[in-house]
Protein backbone atom coordinates (compact mmCIF):
# COMPACT_ATOMS: atom_id res chain seq x y z
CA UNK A 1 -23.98 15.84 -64.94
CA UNK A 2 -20.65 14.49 -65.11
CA UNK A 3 -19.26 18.24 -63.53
CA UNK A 4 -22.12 17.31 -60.27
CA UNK A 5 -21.01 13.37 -60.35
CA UNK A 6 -17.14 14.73 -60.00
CA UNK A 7 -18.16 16.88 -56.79
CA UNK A 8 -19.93 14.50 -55.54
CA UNK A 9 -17.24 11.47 -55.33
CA UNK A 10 -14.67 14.52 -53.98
CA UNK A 11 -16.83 15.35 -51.34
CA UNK A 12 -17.39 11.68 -50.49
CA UNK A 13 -13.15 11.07 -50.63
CA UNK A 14 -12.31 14.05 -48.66
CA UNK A 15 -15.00 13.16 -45.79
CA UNK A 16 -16.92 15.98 -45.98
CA UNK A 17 -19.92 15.92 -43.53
CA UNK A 18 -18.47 13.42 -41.87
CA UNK A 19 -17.41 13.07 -38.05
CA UNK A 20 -13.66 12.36 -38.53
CA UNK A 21 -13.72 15.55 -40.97
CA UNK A 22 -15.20 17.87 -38.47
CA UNK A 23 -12.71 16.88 -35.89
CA UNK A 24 -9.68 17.03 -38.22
CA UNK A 25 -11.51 20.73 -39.41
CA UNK A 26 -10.70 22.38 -35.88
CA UNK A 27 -6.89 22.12 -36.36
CA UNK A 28 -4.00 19.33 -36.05
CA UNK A 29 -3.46 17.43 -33.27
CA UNK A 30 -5.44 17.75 -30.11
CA UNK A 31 -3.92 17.10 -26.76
CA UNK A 32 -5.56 15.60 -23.81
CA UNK A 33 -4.58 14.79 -20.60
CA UNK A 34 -5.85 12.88 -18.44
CA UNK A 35 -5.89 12.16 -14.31
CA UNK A 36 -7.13 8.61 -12.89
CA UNK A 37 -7.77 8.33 -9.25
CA UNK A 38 -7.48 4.29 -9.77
CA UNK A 39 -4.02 2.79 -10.28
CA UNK A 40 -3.55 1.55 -14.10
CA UNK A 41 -4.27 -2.26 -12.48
CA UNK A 42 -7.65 -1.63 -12.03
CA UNK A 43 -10.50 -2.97 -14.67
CA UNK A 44 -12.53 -0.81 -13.82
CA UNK A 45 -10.23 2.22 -14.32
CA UNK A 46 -9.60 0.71 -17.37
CA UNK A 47 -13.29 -0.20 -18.55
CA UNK A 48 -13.81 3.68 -17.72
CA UNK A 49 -11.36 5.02 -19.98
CA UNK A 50 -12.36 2.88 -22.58
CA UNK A 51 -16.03 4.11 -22.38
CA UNK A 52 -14.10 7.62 -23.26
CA UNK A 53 -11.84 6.84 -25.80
CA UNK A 54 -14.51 5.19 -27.38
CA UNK A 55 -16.79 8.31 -27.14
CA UNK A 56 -14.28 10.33 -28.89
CA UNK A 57 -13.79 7.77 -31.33
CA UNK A 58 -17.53 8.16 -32.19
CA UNK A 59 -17.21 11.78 -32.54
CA UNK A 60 -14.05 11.41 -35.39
CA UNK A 61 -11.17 11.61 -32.67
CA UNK A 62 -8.75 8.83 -33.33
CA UNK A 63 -6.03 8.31 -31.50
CA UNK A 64 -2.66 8.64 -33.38
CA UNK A 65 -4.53 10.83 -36.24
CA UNK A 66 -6.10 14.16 -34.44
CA UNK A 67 -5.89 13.28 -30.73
CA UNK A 68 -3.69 12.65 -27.85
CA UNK A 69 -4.56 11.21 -24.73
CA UNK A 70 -1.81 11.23 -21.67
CA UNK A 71 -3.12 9.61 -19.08
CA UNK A 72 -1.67 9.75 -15.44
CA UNK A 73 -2.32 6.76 -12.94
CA UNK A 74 -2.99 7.31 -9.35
CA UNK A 75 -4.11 7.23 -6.08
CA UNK A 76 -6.71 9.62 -3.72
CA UNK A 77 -4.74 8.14 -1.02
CA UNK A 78 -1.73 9.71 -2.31
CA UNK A 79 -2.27 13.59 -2.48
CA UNK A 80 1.64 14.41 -3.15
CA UNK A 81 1.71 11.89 -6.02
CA UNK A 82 -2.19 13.12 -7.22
CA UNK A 83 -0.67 16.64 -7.50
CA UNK A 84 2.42 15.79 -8.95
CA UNK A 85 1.10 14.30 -11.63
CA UNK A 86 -1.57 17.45 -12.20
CA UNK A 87 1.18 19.65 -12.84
CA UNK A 88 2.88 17.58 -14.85
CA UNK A 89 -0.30 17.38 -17.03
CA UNK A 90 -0.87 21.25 -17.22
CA UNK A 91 2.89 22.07 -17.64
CA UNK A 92 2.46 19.31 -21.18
CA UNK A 93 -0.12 22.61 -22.07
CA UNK A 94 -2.80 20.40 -23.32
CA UNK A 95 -5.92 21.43 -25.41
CA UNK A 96 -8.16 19.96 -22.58
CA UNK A 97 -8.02 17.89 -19.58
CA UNK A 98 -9.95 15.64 -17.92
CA UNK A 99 -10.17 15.24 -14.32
CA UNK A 100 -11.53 11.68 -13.11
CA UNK A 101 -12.60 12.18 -9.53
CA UNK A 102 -13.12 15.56 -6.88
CA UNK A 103 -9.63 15.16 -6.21
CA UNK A 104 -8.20 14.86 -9.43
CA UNK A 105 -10.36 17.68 -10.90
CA UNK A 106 -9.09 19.96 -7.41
CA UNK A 107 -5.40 18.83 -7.94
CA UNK A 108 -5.89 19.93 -11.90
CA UNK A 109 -7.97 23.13 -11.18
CA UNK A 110 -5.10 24.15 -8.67
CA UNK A 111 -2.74 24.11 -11.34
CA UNK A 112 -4.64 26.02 -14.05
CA UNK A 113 -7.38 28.71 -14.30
CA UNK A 114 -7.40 28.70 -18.12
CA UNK A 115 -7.04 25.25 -19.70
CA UNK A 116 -10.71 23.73 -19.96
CA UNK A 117 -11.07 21.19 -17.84
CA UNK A 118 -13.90 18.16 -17.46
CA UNK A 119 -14.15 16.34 -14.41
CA UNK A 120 -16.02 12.83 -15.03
CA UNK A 121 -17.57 11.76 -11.01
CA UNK A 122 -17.46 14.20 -8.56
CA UNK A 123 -19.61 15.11 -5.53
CA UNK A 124 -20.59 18.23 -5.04
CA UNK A 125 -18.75 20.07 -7.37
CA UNK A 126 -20.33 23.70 -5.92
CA UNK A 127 -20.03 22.82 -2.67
CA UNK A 128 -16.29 21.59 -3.03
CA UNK A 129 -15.54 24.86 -5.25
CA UNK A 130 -15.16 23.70 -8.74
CA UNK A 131 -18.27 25.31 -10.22
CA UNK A 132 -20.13 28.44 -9.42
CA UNK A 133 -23.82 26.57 -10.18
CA UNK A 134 -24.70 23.75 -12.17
CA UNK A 135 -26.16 25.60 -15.10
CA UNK A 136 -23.28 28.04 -15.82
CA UNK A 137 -20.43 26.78 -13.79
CA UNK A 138 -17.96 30.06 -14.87
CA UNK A 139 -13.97 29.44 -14.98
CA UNK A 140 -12.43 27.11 -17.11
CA UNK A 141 -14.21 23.40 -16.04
CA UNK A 142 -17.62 21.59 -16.11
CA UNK A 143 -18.41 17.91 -16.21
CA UNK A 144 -20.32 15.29 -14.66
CA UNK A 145 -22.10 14.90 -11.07
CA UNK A 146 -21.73 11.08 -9.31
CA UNK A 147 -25.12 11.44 -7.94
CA UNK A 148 -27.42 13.68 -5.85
CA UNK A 149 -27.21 14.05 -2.26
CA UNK A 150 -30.39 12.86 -1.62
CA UNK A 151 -29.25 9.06 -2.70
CA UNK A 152 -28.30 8.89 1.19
CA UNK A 153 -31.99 8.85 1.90
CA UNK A 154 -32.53 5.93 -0.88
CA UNK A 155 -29.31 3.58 0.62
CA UNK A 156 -30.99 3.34 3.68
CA UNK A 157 -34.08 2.67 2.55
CA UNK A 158 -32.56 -0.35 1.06
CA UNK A 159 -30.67 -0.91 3.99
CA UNK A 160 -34.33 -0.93 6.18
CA UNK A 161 -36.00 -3.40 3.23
CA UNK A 162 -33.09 -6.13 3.45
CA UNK A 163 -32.47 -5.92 6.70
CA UNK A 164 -35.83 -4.16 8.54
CA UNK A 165 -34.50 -5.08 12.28
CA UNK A 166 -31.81 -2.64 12.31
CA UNK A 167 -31.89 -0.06 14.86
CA UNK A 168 -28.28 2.55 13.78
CA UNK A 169 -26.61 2.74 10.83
CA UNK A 170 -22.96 4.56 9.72
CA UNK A 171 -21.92 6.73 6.94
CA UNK A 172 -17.98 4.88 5.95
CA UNK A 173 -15.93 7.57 4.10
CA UNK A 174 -12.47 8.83 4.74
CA UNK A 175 -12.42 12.97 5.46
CA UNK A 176 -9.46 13.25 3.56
CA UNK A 177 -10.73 12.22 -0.01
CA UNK A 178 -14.03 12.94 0.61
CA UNK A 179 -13.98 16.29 1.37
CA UNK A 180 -17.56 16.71 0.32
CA UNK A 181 -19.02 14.41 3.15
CA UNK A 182 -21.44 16.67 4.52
CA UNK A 183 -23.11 16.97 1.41
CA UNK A 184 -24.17 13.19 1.80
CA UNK A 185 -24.17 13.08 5.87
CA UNK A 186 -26.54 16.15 5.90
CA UNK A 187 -29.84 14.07 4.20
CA UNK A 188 -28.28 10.49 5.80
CA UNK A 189 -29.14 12.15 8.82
CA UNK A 190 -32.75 13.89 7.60
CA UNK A 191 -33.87 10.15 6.46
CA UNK A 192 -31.97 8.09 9.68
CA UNK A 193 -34.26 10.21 12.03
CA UNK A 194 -37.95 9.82 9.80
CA UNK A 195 -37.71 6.28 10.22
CA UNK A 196 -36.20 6.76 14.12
CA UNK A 197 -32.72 4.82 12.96
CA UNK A 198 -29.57 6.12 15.06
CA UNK A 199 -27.38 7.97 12.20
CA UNK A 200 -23.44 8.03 12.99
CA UNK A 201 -20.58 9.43 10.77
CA UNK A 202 -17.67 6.77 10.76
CA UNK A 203 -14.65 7.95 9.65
CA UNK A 204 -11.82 6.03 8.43
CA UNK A 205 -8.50 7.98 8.31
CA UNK A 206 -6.35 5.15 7.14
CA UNK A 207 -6.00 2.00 5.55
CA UNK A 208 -4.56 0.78 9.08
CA UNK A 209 -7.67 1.73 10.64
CA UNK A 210 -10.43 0.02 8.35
CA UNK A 211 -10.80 -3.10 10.29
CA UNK A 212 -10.60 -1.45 13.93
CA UNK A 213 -13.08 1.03 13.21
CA UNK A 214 -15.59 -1.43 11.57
CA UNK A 215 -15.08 -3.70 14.18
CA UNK A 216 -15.52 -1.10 16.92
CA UNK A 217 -19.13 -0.34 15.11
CA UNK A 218 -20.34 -3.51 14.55
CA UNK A 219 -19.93 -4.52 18.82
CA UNK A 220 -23.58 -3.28 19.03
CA UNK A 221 -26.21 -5.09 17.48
CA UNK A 222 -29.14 -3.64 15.47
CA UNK A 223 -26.22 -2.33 13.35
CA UNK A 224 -25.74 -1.70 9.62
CA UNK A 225 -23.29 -0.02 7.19
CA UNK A 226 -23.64 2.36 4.18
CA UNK A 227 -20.60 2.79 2.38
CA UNK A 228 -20.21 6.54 0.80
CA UNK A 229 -18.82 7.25 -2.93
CA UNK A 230 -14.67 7.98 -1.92
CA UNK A 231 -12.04 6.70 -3.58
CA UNK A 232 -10.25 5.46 -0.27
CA UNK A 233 -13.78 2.93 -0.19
CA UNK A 234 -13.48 2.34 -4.18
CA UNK A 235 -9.61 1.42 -3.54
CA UNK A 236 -10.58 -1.00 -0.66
CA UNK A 237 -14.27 -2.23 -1.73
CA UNK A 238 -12.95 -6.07 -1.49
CA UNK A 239 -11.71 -5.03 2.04
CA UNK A 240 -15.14 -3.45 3.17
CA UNK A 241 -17.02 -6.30 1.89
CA UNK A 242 -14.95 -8.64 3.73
CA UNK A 243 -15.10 -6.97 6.67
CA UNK A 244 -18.74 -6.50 6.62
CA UNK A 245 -19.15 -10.38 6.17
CA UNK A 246 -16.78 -11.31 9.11
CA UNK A 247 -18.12 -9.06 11.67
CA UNK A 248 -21.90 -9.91 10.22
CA UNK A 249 -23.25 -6.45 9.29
CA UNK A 250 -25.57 -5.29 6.64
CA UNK A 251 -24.10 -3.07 4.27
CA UNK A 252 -25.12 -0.48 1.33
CA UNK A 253 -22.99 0.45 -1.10
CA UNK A 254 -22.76 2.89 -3.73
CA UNK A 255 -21.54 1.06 -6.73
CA UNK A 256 -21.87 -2.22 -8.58
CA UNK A 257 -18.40 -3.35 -8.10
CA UNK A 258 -19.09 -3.00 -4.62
CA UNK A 259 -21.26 -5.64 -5.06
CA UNK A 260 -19.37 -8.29 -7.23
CA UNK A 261 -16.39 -7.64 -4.23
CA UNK A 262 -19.18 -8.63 -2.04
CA UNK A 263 -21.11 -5.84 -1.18
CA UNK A 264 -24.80 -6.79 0.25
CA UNK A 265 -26.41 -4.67 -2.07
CA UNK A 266 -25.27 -1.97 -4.13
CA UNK A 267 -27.43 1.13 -5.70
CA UNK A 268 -26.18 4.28 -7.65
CA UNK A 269 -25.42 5.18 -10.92
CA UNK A 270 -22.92 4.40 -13.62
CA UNK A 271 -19.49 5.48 -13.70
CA UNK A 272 -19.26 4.16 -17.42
CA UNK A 273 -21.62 6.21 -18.47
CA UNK A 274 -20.36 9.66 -17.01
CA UNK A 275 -16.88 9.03 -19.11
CA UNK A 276 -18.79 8.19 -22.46
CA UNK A 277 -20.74 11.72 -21.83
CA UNK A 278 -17.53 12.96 -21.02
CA UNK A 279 -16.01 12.30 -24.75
CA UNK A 280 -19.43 14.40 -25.53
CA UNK A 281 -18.05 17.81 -23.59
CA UNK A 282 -14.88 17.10 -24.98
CA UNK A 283 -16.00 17.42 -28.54
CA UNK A 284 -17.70 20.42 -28.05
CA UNK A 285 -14.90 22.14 -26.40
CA UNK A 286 -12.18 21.17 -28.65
CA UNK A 287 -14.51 22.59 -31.25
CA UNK A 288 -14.23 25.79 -29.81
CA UNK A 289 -17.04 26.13 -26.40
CA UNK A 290 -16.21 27.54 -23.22
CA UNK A 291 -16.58 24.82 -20.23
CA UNK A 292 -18.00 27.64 -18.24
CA UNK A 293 -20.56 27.65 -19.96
CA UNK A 294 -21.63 23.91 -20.15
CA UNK A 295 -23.88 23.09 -17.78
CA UNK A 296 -22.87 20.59 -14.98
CA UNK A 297 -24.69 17.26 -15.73
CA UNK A 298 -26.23 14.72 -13.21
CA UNK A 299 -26.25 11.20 -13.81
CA UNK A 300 -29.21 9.42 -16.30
CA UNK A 301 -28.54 5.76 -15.78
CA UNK A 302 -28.90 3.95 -12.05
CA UNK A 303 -28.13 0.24 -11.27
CA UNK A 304 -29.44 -2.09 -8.69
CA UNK A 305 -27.44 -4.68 -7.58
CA UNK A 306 -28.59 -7.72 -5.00
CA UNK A 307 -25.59 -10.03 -3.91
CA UNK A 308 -27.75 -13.39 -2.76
CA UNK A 309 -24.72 -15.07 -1.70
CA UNK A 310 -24.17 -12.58 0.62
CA UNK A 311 -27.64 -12.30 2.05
CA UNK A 312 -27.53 -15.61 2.60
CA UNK A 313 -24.07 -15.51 4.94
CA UNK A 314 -26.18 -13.08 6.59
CA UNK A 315 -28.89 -15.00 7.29
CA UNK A 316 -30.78 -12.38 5.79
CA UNK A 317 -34.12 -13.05 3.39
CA UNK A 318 -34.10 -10.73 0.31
CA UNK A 319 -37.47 -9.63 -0.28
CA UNK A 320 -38.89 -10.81 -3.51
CA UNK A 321 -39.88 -7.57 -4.61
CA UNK A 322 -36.82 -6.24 -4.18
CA UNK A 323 -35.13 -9.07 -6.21
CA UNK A 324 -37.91 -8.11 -8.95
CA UNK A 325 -36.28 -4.16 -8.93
CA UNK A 326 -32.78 -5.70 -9.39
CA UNK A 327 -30.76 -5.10 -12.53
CA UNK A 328 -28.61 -7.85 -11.36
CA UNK A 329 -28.70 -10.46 -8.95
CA UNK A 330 -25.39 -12.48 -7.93
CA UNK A 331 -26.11 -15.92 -6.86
């Protein structure tokens, strides 16, 4: 008895069984890099990394005692600094990396072919070349999906419930960091014609054209706005919103804190939520799986958002119903 009671209190001191032991079993310290497509200054960048840290804190990776994270701060607007900062990253040789956006997982699969890599909210990953399916997506990198295409069909749905008298609507996005456009434009279209709404793609090239080209748009009446997940719209959500409001048109956006900024109403899922399921991946692949061979995820969790105060600048009613669907209404 007293030989079982020994074993017992060793295996309880050394942590056997336990999470931090399994992730101190695989081997020293880990090294992670990471790639932002928000500057360091934003919450929400912050929140998101937080959501992962915390995951792998969950899973027995503490900072400082098996694990690493470097992070990198950036911008999609800036592609020189977005792949400067990749190779830095891979040239550090880290056990894994982790690739924020479609950009930042591009810029970080351009510089390696063999270090695993996750991306955490991308569009379209086979379409924009980063998997070869979403089951087995081969190479060195898997992750998590920002939503399914046909969420272009549900936005204006919501669009035509807020705000039924509207007769064309736009797609807002910016070609250069969202690359994958088509893969939302293509249903936009599909649902714009079944309920005969005019569908038009309206680029945005610039920060210096954002208010000229919303402006131009909103000249005809019967118009509203859906705003498409890009990091050029994430970077300037305030902006849009603003806009919107000034030149009075009904907009659609993709994210919650496109709401709070202003946004009219706001549907899609959770970014949050993608970077705690990202600490997931990164457990098992530290442990010793092959991205390749983790299946590209799409998003659980969706959030409706109704900004009232908005509405009301409008001089739009919000349906009750629809307030009754809301996970959040902002007075």
């Amino acid at each position: 008895m007293e030989r079982r009671t020994f074993l017992t209190l060793l295996a309880s001191t050394i942590g056997m069984g336990s999470p931090t032991a399994d992730a101190q079993q695989v081997g020293g310290m880990r090294r992670i890099g990471v790639l932002m497509s928000y500057p360091e200054i934003d919450p929400d960048a912050q929140a998101f990394l937080a959501a992962f840290r915390d995951g792998l804190h969950a899973l027995g990776w503490i900072e400082g005692r098996n694990v690493r994270l470097d992070t990198r701060w950036t911008s999609a607007r800036n592609a020189e600094e977005m792949q400067r900062f990749a190779k830095e990253l891979v040239e550090r040789q880290p056990d894994l990396l982790l690739g924020h956006t479609t950009t930042a997982a591009t810029a970080l699969q351009q510089q390696t072919r063999t270090i695993p890599i996750i991306f955490a909210f991308v569009s379209d990953p086979v379409g924009s070349g980063l998997v070869a399916s979403f089951p087995r997506p081969g190479g060195n990198i898997t992750g998590f999906m920002v939503m399914e295409p046909t969420m272009a069909s549900k936005w204006l749905e919501l669009l035509k419930e807020i705000a039924p008298r509207i007769s064309r609507v736009a797609l807002l996005f910016n070609p250069t960091t969202a690359t994958y456009a088509e893969y939302y434009l293509k249903p936009f279209k599909a649902a714009a014609a079944s309920v005969a709404v005019e569908a038009t793609a309206l680029p945005v090239r610039d920060t210096s054209e954002l208010e000229s080209v919303i402006a131009g748009y909103a000249r005809e009446s019967g118009s509203g706005l859906i705003v498409m997940p890009d990091t050029f719209n994430d970077a300037h959500r305030a902006e849009i919103a603003s806009l919107a409001a000034r030149y009075r048109l009904p907009v659609v956006c993709p994210l919650r804190f496109y709401a709070e900024a202003g946004c009219l109403v706001s549907y899609g899922s959770l970014p949050i939520d993608n970077f705690r399921r990202a600490a997931q991946y990164a457990d098992r692949i530290l442990k010793g799986e092959k991205p390749g061979e983790l299946p590209v995820q799409a998003p659980v969790n969706f959030t409706l958002t109704v900004n009232l105060k908005t509405a009301k600048g409008l001089g739009l009613d919000v349906p009750a119903l629809l307030q009754q669907r809301a996970d959040e209404v902002i007075e």
